[in-house]
C-alpha atoms as a PDB file:
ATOM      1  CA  UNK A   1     102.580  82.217  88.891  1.00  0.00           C
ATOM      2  CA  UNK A   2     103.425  85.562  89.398  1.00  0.00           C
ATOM      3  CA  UNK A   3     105.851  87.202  86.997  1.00  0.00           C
ATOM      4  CA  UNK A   4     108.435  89.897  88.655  1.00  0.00           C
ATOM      5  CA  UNK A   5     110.433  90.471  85.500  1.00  0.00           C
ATOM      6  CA  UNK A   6     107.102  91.118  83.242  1.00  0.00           C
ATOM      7  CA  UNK A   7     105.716  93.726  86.398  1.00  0.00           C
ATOM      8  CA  UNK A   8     109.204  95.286  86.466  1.00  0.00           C
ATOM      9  CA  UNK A   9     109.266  96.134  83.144  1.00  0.00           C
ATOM     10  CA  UNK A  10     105.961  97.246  82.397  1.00  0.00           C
ATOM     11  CA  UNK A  11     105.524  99.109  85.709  1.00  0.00           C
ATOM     12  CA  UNK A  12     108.903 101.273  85.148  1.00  0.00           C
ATOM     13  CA  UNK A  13     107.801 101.951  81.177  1.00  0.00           C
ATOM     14  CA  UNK A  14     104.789 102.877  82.825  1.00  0.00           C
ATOM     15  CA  UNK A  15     106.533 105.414  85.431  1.00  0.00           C
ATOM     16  CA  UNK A  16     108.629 106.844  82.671  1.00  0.00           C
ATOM     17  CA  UNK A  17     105.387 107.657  80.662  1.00  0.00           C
ATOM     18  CA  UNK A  18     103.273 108.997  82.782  1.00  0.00           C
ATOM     19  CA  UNK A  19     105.457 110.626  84.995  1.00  0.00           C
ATOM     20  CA  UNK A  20     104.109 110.719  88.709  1.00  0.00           C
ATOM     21  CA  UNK A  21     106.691 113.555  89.658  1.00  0.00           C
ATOM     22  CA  UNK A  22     106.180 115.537  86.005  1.00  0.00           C
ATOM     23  CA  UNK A  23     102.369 115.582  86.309  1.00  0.00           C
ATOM     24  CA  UNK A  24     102.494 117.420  89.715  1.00  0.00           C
ATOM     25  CA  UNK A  25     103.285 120.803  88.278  1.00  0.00           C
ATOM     26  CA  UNK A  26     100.245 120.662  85.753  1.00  0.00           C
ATOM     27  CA  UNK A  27      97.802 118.947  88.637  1.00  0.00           C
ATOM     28  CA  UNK A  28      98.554 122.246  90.833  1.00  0.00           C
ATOM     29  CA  UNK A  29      98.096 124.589  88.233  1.00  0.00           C
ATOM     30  CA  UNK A  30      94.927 123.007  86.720  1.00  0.00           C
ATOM     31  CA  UNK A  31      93.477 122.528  90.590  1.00  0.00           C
ATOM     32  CA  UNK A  32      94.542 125.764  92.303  1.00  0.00           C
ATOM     33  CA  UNK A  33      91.465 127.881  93.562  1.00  0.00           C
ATOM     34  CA  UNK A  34      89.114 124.609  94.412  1.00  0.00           C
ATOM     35  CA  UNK A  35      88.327 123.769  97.738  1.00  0.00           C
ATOM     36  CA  UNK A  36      90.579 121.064  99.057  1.00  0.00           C
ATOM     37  CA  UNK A  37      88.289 118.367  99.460  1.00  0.00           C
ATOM     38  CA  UNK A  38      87.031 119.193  95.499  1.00  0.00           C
ATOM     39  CA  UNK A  39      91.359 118.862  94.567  1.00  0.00           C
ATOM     40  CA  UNK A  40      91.231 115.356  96.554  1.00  0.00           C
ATOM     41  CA  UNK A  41      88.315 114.744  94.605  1.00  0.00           C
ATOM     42  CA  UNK A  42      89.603 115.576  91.218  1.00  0.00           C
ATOM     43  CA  UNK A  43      93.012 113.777  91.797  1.00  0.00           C
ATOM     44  CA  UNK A  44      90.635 110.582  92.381  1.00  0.00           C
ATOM     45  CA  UNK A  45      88.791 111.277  89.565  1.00  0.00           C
ATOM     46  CA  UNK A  46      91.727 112.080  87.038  1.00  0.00           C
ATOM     47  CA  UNK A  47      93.524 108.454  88.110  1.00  0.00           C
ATOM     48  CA  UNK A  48      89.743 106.535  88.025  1.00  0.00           C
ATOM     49  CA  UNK A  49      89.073 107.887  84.367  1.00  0.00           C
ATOM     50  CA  UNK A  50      92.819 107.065  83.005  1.00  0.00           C
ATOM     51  CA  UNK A  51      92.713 103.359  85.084  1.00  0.00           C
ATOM     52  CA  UNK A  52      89.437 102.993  82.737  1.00  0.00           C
ATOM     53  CA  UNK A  53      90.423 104.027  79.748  1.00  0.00           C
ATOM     54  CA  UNK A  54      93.569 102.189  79.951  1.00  0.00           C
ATOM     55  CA  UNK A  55      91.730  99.090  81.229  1.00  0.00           C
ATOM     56  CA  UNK A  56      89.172  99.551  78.345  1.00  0.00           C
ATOM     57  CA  UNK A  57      92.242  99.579  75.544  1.00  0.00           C
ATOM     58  CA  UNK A  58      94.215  96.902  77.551  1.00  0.00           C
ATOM     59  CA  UNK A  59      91.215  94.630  76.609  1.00  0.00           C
ATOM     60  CA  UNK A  60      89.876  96.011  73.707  1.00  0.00           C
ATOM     61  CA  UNK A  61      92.567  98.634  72.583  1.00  0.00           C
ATOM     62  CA  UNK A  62      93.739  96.798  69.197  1.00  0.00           C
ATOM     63  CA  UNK A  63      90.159  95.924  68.192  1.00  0.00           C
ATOM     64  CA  UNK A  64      88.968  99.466  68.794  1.00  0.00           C
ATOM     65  CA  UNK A  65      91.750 100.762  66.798  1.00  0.00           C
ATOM     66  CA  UNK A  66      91.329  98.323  63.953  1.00  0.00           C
ATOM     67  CA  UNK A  67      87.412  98.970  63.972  1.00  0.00           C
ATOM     68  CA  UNK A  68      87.719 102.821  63.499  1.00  0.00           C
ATOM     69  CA  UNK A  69      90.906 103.154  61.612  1.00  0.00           C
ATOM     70  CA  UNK A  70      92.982 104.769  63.712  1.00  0.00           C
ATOM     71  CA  UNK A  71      96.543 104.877  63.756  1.00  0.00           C
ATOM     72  CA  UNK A  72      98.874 105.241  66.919  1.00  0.00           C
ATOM     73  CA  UNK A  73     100.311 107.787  65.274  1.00  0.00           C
ATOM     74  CA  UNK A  74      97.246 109.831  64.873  1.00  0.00           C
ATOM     75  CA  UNK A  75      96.022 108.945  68.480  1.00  0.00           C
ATOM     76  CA  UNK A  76      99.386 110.572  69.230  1.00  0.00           C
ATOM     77  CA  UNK A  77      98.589 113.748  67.113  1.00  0.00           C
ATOM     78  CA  UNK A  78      95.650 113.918  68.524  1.00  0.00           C
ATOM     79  CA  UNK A  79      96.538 113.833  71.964  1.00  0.00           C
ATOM     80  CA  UNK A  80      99.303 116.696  71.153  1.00  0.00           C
ATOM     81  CA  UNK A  81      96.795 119.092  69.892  1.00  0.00           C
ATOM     82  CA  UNK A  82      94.237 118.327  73.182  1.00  0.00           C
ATOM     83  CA  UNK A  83      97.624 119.098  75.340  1.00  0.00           C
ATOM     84  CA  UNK A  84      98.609 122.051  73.185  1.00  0.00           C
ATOM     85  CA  UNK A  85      95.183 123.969  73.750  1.00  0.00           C
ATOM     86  CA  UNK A  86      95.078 122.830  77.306  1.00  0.00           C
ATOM     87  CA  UNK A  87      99.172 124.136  77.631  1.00  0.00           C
ATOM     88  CA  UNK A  88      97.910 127.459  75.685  1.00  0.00           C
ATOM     89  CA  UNK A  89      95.288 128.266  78.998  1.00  0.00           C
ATOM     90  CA  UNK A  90      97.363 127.515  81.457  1.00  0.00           C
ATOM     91  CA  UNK A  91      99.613 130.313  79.628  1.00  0.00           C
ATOM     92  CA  UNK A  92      97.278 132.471  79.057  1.00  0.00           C
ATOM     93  CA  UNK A  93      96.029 132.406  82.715  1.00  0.00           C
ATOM     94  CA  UNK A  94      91.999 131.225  81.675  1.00  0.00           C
ATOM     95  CA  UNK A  95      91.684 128.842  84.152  1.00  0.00           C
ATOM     96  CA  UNK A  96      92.177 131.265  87.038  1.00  0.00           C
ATOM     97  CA  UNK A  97      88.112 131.283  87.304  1.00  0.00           C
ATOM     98  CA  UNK A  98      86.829 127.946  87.465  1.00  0.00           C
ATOM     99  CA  UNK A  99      83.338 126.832  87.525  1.00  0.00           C
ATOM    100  CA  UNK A 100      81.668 123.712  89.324  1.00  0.00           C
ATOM    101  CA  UNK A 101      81.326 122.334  85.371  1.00  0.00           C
ATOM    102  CA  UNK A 102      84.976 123.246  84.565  1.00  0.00           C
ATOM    103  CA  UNK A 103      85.785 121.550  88.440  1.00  0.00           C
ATOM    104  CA  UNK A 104      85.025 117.780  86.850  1.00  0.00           C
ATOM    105  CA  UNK A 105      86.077 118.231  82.960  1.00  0.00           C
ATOM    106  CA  UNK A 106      89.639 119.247  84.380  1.00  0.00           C
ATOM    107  CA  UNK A 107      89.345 116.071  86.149  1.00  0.00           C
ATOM    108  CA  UNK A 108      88.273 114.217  82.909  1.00  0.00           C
ATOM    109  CA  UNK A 109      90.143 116.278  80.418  1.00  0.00           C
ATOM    110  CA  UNK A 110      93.216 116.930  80.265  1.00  0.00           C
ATOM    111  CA  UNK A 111      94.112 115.210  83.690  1.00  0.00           C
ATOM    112  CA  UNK A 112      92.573 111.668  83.211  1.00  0.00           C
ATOM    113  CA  UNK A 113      93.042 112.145  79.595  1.00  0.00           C
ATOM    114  CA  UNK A 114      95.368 112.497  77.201  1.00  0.00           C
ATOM    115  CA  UNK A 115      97.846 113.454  80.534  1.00  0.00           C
ATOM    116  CA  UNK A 116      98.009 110.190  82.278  1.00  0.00           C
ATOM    117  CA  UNK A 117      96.350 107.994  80.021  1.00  0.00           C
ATOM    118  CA  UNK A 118      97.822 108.826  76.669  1.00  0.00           C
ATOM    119  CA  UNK A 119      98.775 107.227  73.859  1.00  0.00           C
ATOM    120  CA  UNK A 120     102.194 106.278  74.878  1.00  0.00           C
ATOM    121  CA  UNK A 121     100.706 104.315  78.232  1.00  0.00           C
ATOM    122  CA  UNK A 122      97.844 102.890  75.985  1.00  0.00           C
ATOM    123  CA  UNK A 123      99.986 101.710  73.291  1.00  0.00           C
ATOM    124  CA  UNK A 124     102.256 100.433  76.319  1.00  0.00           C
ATOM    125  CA  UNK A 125      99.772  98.392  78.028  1.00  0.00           C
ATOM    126  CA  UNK A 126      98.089  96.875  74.583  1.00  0.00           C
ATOM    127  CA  UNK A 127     101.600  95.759  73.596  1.00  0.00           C
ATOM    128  CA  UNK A 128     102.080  94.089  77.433  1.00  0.00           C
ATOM    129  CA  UNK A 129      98.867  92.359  77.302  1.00  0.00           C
ATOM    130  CA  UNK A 130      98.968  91.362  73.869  1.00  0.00           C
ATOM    131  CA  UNK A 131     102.599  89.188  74.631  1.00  0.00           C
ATOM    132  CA  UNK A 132     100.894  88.260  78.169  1.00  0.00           C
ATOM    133  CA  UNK A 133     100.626  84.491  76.903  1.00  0.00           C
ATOM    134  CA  UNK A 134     100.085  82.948  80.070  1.00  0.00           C
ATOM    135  CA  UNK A 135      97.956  83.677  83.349  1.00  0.00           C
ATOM    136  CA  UNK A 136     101.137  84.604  85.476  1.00  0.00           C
ATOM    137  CA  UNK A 137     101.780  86.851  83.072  1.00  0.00           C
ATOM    138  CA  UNK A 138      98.089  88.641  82.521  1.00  0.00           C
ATOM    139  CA  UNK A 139      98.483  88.819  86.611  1.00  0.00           C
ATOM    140  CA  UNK A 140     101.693  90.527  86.439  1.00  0.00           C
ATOM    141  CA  UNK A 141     100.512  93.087  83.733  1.00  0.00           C
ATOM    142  CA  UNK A 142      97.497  94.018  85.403  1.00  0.00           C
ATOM    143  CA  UNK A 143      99.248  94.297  88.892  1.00  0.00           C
ATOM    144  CA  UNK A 144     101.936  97.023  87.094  1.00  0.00           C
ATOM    145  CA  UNK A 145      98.505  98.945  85.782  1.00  0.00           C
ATOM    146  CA  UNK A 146      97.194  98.820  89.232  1.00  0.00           C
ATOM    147  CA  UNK A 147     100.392  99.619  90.978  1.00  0.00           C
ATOM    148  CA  UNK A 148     101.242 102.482  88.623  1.00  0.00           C
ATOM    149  CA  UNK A 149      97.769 104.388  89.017  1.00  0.00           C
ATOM    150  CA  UNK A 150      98.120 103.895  92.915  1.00  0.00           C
ATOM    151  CA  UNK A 151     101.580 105.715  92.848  1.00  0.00           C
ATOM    152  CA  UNK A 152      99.725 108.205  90.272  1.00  0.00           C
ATOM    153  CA  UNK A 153      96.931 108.581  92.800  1.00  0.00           C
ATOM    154  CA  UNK A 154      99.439 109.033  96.085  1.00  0.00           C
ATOM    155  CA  UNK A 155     101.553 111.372  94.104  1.00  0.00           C
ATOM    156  CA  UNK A 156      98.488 114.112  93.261  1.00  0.00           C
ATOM    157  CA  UNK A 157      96.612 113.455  96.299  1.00  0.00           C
ATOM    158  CA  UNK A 158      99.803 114.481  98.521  1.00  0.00           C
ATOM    159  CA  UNK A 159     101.271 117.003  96.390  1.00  0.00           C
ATOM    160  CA  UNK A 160      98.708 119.014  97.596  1.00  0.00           C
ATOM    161  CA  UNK A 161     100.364 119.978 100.351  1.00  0.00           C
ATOM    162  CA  UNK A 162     102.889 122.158  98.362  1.00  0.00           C
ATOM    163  CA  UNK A 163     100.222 124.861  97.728  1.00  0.00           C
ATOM    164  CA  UNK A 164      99.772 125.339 101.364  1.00  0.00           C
ATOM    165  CA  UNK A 165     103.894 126.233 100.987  1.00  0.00           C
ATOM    166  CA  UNK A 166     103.932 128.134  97.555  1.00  0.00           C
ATOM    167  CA  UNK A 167     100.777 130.271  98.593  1.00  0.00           C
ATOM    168  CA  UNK A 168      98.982 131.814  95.728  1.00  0.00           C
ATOM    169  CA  UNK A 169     102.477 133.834  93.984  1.00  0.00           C
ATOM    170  CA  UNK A 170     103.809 130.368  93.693  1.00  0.00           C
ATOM    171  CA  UNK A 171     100.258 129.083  92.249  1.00  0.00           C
ATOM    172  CA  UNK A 172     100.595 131.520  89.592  1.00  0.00           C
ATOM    173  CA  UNK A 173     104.184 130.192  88.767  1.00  0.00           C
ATOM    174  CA  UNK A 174     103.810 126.747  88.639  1.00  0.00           C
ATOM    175  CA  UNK A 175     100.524 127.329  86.477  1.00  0.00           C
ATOM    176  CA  UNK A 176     102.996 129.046  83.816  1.00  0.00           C
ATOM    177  CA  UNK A 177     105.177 126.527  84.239  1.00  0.00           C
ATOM    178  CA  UNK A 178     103.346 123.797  84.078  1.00  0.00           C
ATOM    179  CA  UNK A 179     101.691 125.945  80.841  1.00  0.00           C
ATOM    180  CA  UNK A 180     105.197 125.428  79.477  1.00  0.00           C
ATOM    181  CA  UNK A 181     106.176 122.286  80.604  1.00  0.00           C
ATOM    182  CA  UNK A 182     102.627 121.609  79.271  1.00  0.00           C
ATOM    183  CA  UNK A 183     103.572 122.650  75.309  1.00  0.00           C
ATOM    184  CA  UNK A 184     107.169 121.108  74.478  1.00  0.00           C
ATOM    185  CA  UNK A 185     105.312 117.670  75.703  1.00  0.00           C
ATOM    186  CA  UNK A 186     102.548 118.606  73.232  1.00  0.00           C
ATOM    187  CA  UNK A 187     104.402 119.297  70.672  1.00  0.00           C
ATOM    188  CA  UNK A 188     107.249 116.548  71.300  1.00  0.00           C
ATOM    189  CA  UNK A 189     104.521 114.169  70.822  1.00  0.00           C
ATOM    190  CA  UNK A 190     102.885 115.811  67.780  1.00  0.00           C
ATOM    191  CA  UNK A 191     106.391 115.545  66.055  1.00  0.00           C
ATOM    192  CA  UNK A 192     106.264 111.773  67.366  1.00  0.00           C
ATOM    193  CA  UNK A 193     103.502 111.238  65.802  1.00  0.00           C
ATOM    194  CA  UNK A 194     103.834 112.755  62.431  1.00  0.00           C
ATOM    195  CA  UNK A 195     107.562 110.780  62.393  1.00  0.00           C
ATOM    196  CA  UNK A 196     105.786 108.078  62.538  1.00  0.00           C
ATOM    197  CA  UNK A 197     103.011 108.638  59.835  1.00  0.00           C
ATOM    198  CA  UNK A 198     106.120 109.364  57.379  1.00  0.00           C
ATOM    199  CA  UNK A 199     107.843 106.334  58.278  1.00  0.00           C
ATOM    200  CA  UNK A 200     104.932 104.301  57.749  1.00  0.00           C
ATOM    201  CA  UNK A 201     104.482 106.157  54.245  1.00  0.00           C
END
């Protein structure tokens, strides 16, 4: 019934994607300053908001895509830009005075998405459901989703911890690290995205 091979694959294409260990950096810069019950919170929120919008395209994501004409490859533009302006503040030190408002659109934006669920993991999972032709298989898929945003979840909600180490002087240089870090992804995946649109031409 229940497919290893098929949770294997799409659990470590997952991993690679969203990258538990990568997204720690840009989760302590975008969190330092809050209370750490509201950086818990957030870390909850960020993997609840990308395990729904995943969900929602794993079930609906070609249909949606068909119905308003978008590409993957402008998804994936799109998604670069969002990260590039994000990248930009963390560079530019703006989010160094957060507001309760600012507290849960971090959470949302760019944390639960385009950061964890973006267009590589959506594509991923639409593709994994769409050759799920059997219920082993739809059990396996949705088990790697499941499994994945758990590790995501684990990962943020213990790399807290590390700020109580790095004290504010390190909070300031992961933030323009993760500012960096933050840009060549944005812009990798902008130039992804416009290779594709010229291949398709």
């Amino acid at each position: 019934m229940f497919d290893v091979a098929v949770f294997g694959s799409l659990f470590l294409t997952l991993f690679v994607i969203m990258d538990p260990p990568g997204i720690t950096p840009i989760f302590l810069a975008l969190t330092a300053g809050r209370p750490a019950k509201m950086q818990r919170k957030m870390a909850l929120q960020a993997v609840a908001v990308a395990f729904g919008v995943i969900a929602v395209f794993g079930v609906l994501g070609q249909q949606i895509l068909d119905y308003l004409h978008v590409s993957v490859p402008a998804l994936m533009i799109a998604g670069g830009l969002l990260l590039l302006l994000i990248a930009l503040d963390l560079l530019t030190g703006k989010t160094d005075e957060p507001t309760q408002t600012k507290d849960v659109n971090v959470a949302l934006v760019p944390l639960g998405m385009p950061l964890l669920a973006g267009p590589g993991a959506i594509v991923s999972v639409i593709l994994a459901v769409q050759h799920a032709d059997s219920v082993g298989s739809q059990i396996s898929v949705w088990s790697a989703i499941v499994a994945m945003h758990i590790v995501l979840w684990l990962t943020m909600r213990y790399s807290l911890l590390i700020i109580r180490v790095i004290k504010d002087g390190g909070v300031v240089l992961v933030t323009r690290l993760a500012g960096m870090m933050l840009s060549a992804i944005a812009v990798q995946q902008i130039i992804n995205g416009v290779t594709q649109v010229i291949q398709n031409a």
